[in-house]
C-alpha atoms as a PDB file:
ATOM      1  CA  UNK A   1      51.541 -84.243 -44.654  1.00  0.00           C
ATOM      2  CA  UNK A   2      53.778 -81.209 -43.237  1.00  0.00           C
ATOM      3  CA  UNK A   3      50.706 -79.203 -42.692  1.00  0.00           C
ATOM      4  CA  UNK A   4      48.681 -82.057 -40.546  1.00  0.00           C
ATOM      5  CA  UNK A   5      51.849 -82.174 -38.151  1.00  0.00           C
ATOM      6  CA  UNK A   6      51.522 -78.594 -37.303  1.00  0.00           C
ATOM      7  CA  UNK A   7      50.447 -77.623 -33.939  1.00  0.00           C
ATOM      8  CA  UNK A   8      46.691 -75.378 -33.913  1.00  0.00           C
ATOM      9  CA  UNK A   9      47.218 -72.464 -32.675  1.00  0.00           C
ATOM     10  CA  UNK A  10      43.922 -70.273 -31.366  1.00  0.00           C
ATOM     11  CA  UNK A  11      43.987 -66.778 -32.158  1.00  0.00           C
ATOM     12  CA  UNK A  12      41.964 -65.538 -29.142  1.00  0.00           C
ATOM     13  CA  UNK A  13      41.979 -62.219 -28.252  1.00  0.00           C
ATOM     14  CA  UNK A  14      43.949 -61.476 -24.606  1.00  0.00           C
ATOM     15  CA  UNK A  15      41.598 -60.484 -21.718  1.00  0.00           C
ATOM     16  CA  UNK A  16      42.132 -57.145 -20.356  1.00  0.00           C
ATOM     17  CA  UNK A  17      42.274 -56.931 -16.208  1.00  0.00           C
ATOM     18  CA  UNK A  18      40.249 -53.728 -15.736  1.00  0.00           C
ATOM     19  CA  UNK A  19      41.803 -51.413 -12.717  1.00  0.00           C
ATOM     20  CA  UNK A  20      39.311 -50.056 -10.134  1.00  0.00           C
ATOM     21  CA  UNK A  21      41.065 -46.903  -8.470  1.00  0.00           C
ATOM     22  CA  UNK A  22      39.378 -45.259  -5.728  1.00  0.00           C
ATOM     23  CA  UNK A  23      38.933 -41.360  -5.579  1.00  0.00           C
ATOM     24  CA  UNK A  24      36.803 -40.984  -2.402  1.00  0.00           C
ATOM     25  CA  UNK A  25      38.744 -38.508  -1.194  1.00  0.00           C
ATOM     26  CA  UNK A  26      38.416 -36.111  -4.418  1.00  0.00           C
ATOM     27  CA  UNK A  27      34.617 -36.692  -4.637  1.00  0.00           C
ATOM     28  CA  UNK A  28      34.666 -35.421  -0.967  1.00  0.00           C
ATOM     29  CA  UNK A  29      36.428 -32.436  -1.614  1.00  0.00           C
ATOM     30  CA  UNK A  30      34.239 -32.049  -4.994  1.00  0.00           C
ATOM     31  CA  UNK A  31      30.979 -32.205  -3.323  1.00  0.00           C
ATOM     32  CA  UNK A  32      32.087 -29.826  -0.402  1.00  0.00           C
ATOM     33  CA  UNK A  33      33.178 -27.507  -3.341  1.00  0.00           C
ATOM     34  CA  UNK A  34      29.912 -27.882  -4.528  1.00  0.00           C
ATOM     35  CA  UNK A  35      28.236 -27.340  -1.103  1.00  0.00           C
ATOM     36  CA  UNK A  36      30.213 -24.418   0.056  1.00  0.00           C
ATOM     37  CA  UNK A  37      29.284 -22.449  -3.922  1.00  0.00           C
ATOM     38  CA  UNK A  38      25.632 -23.470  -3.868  1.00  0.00           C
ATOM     39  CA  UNK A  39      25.742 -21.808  -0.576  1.00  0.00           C
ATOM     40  CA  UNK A  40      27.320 -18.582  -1.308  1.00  0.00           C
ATOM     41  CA  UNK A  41      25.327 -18.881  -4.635  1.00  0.00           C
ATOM     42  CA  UNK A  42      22.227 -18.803  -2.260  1.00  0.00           C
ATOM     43  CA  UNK A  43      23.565 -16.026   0.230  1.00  0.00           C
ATOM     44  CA  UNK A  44      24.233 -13.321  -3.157  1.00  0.00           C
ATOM     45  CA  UNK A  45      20.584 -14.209  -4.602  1.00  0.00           C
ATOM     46  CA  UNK A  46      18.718 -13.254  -0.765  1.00  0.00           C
ATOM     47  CA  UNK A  47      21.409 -10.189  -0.682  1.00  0.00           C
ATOM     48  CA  UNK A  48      19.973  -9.458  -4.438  1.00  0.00           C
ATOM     49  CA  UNK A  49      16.815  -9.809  -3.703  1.00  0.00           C
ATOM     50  CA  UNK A  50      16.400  -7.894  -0.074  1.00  0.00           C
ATOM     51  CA  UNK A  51      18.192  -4.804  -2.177  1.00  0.00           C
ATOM     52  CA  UNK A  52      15.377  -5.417  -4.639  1.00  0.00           C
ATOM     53  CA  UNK A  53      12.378  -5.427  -2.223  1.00  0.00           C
ATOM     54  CA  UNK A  54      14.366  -2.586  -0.050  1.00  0.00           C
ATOM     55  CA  UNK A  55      14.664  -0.658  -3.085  1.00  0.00           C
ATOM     56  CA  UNK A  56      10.641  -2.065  -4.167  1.00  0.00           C
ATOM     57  CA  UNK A  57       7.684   0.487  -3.088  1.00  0.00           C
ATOM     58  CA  UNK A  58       5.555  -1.038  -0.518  1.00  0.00           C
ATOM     59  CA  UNK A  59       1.928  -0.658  -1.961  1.00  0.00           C
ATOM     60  CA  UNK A  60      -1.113  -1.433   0.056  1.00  0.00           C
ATOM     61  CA  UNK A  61      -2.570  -3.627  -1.816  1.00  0.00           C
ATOM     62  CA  UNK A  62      -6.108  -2.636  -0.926  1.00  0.00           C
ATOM     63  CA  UNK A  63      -5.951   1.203  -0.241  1.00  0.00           C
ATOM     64  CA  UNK A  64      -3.364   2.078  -2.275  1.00  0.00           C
ATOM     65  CA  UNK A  65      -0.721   4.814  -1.747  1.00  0.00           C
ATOM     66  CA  UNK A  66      -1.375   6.585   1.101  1.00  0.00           C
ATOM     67  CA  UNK A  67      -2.802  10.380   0.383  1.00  0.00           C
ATOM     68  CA  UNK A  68      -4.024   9.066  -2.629  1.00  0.00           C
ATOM     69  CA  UNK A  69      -5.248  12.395  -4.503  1.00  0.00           C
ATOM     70  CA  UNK A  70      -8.586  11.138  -6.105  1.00  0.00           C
ATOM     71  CA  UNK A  71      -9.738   9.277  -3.204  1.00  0.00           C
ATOM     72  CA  UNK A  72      -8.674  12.854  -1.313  1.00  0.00           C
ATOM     73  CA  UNK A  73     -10.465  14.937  -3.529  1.00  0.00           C
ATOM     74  CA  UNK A  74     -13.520  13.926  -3.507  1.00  0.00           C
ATOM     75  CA  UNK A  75     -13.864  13.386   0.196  1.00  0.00           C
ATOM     76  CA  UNK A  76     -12.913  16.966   0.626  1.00  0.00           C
ATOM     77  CA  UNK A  77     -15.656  17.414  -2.254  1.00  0.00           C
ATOM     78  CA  UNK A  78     -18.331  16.094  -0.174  1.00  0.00           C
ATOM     79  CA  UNK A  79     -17.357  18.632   3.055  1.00  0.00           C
ATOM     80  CA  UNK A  80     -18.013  21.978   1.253  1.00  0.00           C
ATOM     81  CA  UNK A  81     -21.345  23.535   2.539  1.00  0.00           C
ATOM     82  CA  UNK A  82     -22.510  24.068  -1.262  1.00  0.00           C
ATOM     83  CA  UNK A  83     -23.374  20.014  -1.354  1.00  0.00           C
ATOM     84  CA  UNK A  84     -26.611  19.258  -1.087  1.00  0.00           C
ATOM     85  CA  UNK A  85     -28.192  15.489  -0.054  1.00  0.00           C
ATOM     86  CA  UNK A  86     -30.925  13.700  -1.484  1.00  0.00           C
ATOM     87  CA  UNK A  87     -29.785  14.591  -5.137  1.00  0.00           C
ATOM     88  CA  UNK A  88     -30.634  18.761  -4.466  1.00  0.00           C
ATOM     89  CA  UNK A  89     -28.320  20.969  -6.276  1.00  0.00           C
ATOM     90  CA  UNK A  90     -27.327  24.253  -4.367  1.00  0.00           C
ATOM     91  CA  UNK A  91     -28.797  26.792  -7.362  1.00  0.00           C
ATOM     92  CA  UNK A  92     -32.092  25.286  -7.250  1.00  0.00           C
ATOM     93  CA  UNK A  93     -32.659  25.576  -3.606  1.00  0.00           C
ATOM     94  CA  UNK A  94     -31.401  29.027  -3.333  1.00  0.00           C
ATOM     95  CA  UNK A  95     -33.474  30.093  -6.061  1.00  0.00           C
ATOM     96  CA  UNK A  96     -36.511  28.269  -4.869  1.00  0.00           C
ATOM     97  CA  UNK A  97     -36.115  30.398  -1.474  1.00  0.00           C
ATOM     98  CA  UNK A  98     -35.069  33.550  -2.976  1.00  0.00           C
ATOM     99  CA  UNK A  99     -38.830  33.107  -4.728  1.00  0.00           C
ATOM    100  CA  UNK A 100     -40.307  32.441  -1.261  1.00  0.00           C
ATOM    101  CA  UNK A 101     -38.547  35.375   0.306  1.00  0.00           C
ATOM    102  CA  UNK A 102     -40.216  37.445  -3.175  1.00  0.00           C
ATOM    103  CA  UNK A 103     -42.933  36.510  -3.050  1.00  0.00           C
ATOM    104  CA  UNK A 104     -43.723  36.838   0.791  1.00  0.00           C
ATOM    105  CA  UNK A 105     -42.503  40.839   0.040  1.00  0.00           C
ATOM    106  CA  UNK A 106     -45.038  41.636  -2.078  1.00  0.00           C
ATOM    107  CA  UNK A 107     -47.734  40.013  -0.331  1.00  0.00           C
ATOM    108  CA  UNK A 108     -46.674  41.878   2.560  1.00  0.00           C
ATOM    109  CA  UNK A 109     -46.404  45.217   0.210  1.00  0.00           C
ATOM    110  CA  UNK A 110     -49.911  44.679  -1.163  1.00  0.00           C
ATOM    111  CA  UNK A 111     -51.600  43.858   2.046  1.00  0.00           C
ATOM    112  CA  UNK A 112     -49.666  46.599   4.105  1.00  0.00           C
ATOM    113  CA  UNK A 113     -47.614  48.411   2.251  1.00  0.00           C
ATOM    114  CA  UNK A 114     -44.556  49.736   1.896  1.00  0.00           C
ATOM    115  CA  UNK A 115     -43.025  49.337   5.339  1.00  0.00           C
ATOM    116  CA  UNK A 116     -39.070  49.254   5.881  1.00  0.00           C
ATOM    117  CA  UNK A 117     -38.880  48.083   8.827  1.00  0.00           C
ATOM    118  CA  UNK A 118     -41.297  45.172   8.458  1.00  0.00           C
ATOM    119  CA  UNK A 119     -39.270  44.403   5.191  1.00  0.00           C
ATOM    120  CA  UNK A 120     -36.202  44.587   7.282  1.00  0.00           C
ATOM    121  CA  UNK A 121     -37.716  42.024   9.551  1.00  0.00           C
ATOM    122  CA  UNK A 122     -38.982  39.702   6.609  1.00  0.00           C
ATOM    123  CA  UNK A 123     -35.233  39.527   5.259  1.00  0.00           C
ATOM    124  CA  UNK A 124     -34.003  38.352   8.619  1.00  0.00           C
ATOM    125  CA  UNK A 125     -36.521  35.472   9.093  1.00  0.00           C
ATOM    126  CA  UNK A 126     -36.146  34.392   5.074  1.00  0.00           C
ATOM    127  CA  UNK A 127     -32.052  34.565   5.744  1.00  0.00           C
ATOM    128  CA  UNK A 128     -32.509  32.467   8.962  1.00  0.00           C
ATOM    129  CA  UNK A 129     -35.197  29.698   7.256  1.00  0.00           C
ATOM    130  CA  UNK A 130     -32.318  29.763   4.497  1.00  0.00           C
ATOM    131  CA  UNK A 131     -29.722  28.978   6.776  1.00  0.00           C
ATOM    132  CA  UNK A 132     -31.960  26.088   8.733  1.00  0.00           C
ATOM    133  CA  UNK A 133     -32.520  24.671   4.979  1.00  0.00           C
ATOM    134  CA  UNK A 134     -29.453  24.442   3.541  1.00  0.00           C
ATOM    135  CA  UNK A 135     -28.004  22.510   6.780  1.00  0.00           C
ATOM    136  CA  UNK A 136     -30.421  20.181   7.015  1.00  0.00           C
ATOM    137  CA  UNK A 137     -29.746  19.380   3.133  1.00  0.00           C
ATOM    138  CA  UNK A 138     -25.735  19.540   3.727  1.00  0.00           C
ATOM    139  CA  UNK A 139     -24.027  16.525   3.246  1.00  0.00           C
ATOM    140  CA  UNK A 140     -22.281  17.211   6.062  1.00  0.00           C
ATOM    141  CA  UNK A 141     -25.340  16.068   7.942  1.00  0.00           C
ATOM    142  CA  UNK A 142     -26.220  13.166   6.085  1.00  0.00           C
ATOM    143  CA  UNK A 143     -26.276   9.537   6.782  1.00  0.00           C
ATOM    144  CA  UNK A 144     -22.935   7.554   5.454  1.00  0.00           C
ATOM    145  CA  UNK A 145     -25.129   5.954   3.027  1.00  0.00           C
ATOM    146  CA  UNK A 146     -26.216   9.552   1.348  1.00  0.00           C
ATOM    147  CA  UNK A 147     -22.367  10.042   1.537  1.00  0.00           C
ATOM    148  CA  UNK A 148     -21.081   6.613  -0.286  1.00  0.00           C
ATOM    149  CA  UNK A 149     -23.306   7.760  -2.787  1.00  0.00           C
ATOM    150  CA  UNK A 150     -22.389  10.783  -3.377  1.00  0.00           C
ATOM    151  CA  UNK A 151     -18.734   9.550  -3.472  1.00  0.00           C
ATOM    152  CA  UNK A 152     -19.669   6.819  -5.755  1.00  0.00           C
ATOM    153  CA  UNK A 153     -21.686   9.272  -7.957  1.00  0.00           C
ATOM    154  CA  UNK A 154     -18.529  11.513  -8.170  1.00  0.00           C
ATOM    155  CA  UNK A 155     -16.106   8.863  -8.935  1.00  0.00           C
ATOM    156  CA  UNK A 156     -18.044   7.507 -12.079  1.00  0.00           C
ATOM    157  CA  UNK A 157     -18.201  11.071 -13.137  1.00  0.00           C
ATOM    158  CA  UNK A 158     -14.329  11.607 -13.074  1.00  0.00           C
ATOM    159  CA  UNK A 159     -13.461   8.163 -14.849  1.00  0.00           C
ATOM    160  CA  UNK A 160     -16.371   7.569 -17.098  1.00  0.00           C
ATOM    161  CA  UNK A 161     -15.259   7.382 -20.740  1.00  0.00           C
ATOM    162  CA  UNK A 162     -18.587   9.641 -21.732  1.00  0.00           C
ATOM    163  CA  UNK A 163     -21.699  10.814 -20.053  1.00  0.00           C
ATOM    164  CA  UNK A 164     -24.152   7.840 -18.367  1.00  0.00           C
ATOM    165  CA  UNK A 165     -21.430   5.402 -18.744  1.00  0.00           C
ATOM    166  CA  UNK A 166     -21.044   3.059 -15.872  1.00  0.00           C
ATOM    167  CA  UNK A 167     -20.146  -0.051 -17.127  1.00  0.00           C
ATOM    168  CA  UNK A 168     -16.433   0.696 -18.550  1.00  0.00           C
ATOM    169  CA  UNK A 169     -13.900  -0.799 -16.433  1.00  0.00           C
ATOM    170  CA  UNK A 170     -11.823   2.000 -15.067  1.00  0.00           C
ATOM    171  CA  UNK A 171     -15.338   3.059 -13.756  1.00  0.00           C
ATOM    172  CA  UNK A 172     -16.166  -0.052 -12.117  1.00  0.00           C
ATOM    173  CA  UNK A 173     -12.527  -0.183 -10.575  1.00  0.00           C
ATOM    174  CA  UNK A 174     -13.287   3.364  -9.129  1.00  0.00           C
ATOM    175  CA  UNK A 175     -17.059   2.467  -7.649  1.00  0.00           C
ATOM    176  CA  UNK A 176     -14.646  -0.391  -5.864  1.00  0.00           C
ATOM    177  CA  UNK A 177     -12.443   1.685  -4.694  1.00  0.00           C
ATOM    178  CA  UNK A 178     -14.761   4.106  -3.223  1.00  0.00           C
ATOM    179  CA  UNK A 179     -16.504   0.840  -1.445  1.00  0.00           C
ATOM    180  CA  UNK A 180     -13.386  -0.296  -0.403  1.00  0.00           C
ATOM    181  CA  UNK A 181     -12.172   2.736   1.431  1.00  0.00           C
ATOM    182  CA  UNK A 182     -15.774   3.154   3.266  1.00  0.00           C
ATOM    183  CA  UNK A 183     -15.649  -0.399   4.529  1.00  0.00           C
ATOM    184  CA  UNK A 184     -12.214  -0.180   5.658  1.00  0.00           C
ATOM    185  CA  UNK A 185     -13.285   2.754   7.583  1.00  0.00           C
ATOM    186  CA  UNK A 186     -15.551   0.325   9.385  1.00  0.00           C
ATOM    187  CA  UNK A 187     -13.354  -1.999   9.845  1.00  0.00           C
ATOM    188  CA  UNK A 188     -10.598  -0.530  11.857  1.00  0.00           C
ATOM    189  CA  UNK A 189     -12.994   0.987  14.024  1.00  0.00           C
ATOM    190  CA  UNK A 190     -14.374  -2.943  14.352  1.00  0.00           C
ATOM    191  CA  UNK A 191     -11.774  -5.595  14.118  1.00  0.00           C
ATOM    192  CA  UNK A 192     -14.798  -8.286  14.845  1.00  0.00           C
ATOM    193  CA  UNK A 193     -16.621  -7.378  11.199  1.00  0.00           C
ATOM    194  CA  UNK A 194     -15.789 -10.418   9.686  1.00  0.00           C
ATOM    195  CA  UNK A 195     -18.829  -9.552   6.968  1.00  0.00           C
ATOM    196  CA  UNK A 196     -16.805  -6.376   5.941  1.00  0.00           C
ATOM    197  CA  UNK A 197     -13.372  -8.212   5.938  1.00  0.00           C
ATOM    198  CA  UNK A 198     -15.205 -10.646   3.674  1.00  0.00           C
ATOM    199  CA  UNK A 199     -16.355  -8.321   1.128  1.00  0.00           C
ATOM    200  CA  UNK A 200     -13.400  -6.003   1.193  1.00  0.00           C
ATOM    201  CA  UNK A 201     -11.424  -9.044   0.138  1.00  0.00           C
ATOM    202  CA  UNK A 202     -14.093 -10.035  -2.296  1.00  0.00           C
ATOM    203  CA  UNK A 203     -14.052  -6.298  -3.820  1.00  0.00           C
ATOM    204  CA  UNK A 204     -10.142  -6.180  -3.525  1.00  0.00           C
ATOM    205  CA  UNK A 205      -9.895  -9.145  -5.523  1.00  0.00           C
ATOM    206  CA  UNK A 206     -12.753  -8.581  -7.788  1.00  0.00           C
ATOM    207  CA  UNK A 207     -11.047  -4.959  -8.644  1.00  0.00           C
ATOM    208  CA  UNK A 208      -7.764  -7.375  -9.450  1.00  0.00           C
ATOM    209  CA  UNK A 209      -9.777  -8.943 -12.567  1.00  0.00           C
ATOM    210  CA  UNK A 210     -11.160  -6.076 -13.874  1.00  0.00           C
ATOM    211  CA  UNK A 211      -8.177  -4.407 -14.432  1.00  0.00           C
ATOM    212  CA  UNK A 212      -6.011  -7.678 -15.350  1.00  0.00           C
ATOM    213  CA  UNK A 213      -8.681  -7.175 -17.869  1.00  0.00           C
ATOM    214  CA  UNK A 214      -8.394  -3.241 -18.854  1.00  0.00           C
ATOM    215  CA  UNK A 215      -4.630  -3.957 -19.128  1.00  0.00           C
ATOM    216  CA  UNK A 216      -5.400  -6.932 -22.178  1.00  0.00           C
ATOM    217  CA  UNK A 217      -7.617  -4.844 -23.579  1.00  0.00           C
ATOM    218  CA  UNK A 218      -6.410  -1.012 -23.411  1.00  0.00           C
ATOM    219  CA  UNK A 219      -3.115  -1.246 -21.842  1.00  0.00           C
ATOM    220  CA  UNK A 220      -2.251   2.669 -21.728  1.00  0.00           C
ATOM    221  CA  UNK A 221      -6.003   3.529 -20.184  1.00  0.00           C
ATOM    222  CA  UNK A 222      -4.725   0.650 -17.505  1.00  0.00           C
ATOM    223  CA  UNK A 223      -1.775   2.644 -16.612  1.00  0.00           C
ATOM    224  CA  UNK A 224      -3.353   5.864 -16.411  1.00  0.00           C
ATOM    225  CA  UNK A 225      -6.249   4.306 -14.519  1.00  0.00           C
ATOM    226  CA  UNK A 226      -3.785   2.417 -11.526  1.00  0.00           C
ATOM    227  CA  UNK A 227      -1.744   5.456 -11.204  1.00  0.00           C
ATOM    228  CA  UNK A 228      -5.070   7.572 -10.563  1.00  0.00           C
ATOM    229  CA  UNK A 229      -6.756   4.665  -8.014  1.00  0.00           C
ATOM    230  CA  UNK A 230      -3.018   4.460  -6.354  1.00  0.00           C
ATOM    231  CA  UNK A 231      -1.909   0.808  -6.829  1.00  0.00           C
ATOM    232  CA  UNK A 232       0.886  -0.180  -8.307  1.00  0.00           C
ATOM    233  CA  UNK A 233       0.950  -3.028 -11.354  1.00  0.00           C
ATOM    234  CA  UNK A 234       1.814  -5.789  -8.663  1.00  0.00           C
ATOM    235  CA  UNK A 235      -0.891  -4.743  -6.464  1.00  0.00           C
ATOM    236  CA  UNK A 236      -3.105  -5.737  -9.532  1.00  0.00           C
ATOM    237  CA  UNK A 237      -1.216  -9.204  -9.813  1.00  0.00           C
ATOM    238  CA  UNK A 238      -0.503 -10.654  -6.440  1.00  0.00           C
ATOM    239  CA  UNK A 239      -2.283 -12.560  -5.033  1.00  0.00           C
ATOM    240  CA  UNK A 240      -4.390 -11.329  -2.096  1.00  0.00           C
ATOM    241  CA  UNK A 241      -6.262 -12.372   1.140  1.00  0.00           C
ATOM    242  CA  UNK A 242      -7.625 -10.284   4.115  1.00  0.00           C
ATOM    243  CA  UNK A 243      -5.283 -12.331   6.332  1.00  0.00           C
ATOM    244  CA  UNK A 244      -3.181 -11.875   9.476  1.00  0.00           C
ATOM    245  CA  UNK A 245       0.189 -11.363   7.939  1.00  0.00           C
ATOM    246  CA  UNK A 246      -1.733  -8.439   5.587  1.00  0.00           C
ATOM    247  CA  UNK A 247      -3.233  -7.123   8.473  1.00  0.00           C
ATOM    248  CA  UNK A 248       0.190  -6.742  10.398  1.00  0.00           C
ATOM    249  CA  UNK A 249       2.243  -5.720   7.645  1.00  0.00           C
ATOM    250  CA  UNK A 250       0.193  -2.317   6.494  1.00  0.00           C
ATOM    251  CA  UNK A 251      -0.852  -2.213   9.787  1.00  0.00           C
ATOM    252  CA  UNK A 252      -4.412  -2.518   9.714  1.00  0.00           C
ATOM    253  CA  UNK A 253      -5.088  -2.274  13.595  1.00  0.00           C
ATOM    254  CA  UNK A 254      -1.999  -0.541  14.198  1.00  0.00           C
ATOM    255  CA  UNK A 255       0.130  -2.256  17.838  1.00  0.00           C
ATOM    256  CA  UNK A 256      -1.911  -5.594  17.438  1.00  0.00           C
ATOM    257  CA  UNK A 257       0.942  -8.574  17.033  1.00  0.00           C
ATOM    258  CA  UNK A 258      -1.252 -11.251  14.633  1.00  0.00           C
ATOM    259  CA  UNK A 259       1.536 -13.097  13.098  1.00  0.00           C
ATOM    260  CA  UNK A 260       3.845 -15.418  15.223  1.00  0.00           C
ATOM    261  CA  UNK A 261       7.592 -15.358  15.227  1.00  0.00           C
ATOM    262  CA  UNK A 262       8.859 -18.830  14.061  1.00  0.00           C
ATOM    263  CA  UNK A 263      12.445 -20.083  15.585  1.00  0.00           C
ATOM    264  CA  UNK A 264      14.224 -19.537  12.691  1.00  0.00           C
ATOM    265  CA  UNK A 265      13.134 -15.525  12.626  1.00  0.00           C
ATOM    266  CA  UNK A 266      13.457 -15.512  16.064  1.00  0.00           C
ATOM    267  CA  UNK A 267      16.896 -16.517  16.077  1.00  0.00           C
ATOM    268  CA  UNK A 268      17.645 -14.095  13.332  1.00  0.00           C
ATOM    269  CA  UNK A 269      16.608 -11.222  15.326  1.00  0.00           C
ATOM    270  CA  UNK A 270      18.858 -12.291  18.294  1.00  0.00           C
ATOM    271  CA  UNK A 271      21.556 -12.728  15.962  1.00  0.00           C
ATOM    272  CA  UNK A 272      21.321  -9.451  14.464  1.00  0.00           C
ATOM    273  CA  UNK A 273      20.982  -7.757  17.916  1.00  0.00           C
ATOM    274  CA  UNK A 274      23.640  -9.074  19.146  1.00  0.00           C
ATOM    275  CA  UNK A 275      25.342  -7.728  16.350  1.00  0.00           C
ATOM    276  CA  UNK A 276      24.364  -4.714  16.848  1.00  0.00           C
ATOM    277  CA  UNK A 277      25.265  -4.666  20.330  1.00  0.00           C
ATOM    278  CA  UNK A 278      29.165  -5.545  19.470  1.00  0.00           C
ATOM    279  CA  UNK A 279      29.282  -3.474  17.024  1.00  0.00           C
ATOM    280  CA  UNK A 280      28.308  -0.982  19.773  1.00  0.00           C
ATOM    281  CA  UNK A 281      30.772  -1.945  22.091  1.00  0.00           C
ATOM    282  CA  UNK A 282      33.763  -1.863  18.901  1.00  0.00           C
ATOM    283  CA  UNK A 283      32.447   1.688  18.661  1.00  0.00           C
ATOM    284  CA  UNK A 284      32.521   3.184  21.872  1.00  0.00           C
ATOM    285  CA  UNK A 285      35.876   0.995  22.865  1.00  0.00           C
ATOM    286  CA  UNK A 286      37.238   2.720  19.663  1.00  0.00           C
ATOM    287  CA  UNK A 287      35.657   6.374  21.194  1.00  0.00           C
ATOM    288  CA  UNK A 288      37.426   5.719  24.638  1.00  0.00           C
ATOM    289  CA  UNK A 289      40.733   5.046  23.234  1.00  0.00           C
ATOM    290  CA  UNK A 290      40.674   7.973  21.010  1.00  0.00           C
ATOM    291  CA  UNK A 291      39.256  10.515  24.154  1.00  0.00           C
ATOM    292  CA  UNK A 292      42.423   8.394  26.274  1.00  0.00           C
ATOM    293  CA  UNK A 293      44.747   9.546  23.188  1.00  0.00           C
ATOM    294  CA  UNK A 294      43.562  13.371  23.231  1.00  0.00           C
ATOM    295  CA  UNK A 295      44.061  13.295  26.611  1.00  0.00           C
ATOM    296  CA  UNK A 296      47.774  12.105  27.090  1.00  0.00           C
ATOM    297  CA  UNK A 297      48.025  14.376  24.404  1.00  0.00           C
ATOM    298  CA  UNK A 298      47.219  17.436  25.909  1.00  0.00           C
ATOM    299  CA  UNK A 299      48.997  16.304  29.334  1.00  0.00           C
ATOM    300  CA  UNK A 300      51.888  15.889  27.008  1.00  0.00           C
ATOM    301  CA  UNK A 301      51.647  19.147  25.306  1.00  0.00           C
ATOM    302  CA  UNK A 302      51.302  21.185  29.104  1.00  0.00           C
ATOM    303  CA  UNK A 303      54.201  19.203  30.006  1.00  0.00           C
ATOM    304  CA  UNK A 304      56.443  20.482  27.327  1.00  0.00           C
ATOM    305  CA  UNK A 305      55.253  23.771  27.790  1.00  0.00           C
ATOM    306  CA  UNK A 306      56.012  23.662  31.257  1.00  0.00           C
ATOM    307  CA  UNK A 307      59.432  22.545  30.394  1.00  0.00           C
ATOM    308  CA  UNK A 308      60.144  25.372  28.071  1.00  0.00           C
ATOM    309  CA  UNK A 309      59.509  27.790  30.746  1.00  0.00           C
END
């Protein structure tokens, strides 16, 4: 009966008033934190990597190093007077005519005998024919075809693996190289060849895969082989086009502006020359104040001595 006149009591558990606080004005100053590092971040990574491309050899990616030896060589190969065209070899011609010249003697001997001065005479016109022979054969003479040949004949030879072989791929890279360098030839003297732009960037790029291929497969011949042709291991991985900014930046048709200056480079350049030009004017305000130093100087240095005497 006691408990029935007891009051129920609810056990429910107290509500708790959640506080929202602002902090606008420390997420401001946290995000301009941020801001002002990702900025600085980004200024010491293009500072990093203009040392690195400063510091980076610049590589044609078609031609190579400039004065490359191989291509060199055998340019200077095909200019001595003891290369023949049409596949002649110097010993075979001069023996062929030293049998002419023999054999005229001694039908001259047998027909009229032995005369010095008509041998003397003989000599003279067989060293003369001899002369007219070989430069009509010289390569010097020949057609550029004859002479691509010739260069392509001697480039298998110095990176074939053994004799006949001309499918290996440091040889094919060569045979490219040797095409590349004769078409270029053509093209600087004609900007218009688009045909030879076209396959110079087909060869350039074909040259890429064909030693991206030598590399998987024989990576120390690779080396050897790109240090010999001149390019570097990026020239062998970028990736290339016969376009305007290529043209302009290895200079192609040397004094010919292709690319466009956007506002943003544009800009930079002002900035920097103006730059340059107070940095100009610190320097030679700093020279005049020095010379204006040396000179009360030495006006004070008379005046003393004038004093002392």
């Amino acid at each position: 009966m006691m408990l029935s006149g007891l009051r129920k009591v609810s056990l429910r558990p107290a509500t708790t008033i959640r506080l929202f606080h602002s902090y606008q004005p420390a997420l401001v100053s946290s995000k301009a934190q941020r801001k002002l590092a990702s900025i600085e971040k980004k200024k010491k990574n293009l500072a990093i990597q203009t040392s690195k491309n400063a510091q980076k050899e610049k590589v044609d990616p078609v031609l190579g190093r400039a004065d490359n030896p191989f291509v060199r060589r055998i340019q200077m190969e095909i200019e001595e007077p003891s290369v023949l065209a049409k596949g002649f070899e110097y010993h075979e011609v001069e023996k062929l005519l030293y049998g002419a010249k023999d054999a005229r003697l001694l039908k001259m001997e047998s027909s009229l005998g032995h005369d010095e001065e008509m041998i003397e005479k003989v000599k003279s016109e067989e060293a003369e024919k001899k002369e007219i022979v070989m430069r009509i054969l010289s390569m010097r003479n020949a057609p550029n075809e004859e002479k691509e040949k010739k260069l392509i004949e001697l480039g298998r030879k110095e990176f074939q693996r053994f004799d006949g072989d001309t499918g290996s791929s440091e040889v094919q890279a060569a045979v490219m190289t040797v095409e590349i360098y004769n078409l270029m030839r053509q093209i600087k003297q004609h900007p218009q060849d688009l045909l030879h732009i076209r396959r110079v960037r087909m060869l350039t790029q074909k040259r890429q895969r064909i030693l991206r291929y030598l590399k998987r497969d024989d990576p120390e011949r690779y080396f050897w082989c790109i240090e010999k042709l001149g390019v570097t291991d990026e020239n062998v991985h970028v990736e290339f086009n016969f376009d305007r900014k290529y043209s302009e930046e290895f200079e192609v048709w040397p004094g010919r502006v292709l690319v466009k200056v956007t506002k943003q480079e544009n800009e930079e350049r002002r900035k920097q020359r103006r730059a340059a030009k107070v940095a100009l004017r610190k320097a030679m305000s700093q020279g005049i104040e020095v010379k204006e130093l040396k000179v009360q100087e030495k006006a004070k240095d008379e005046t003393t001595e004038e004093a002392n005497h």
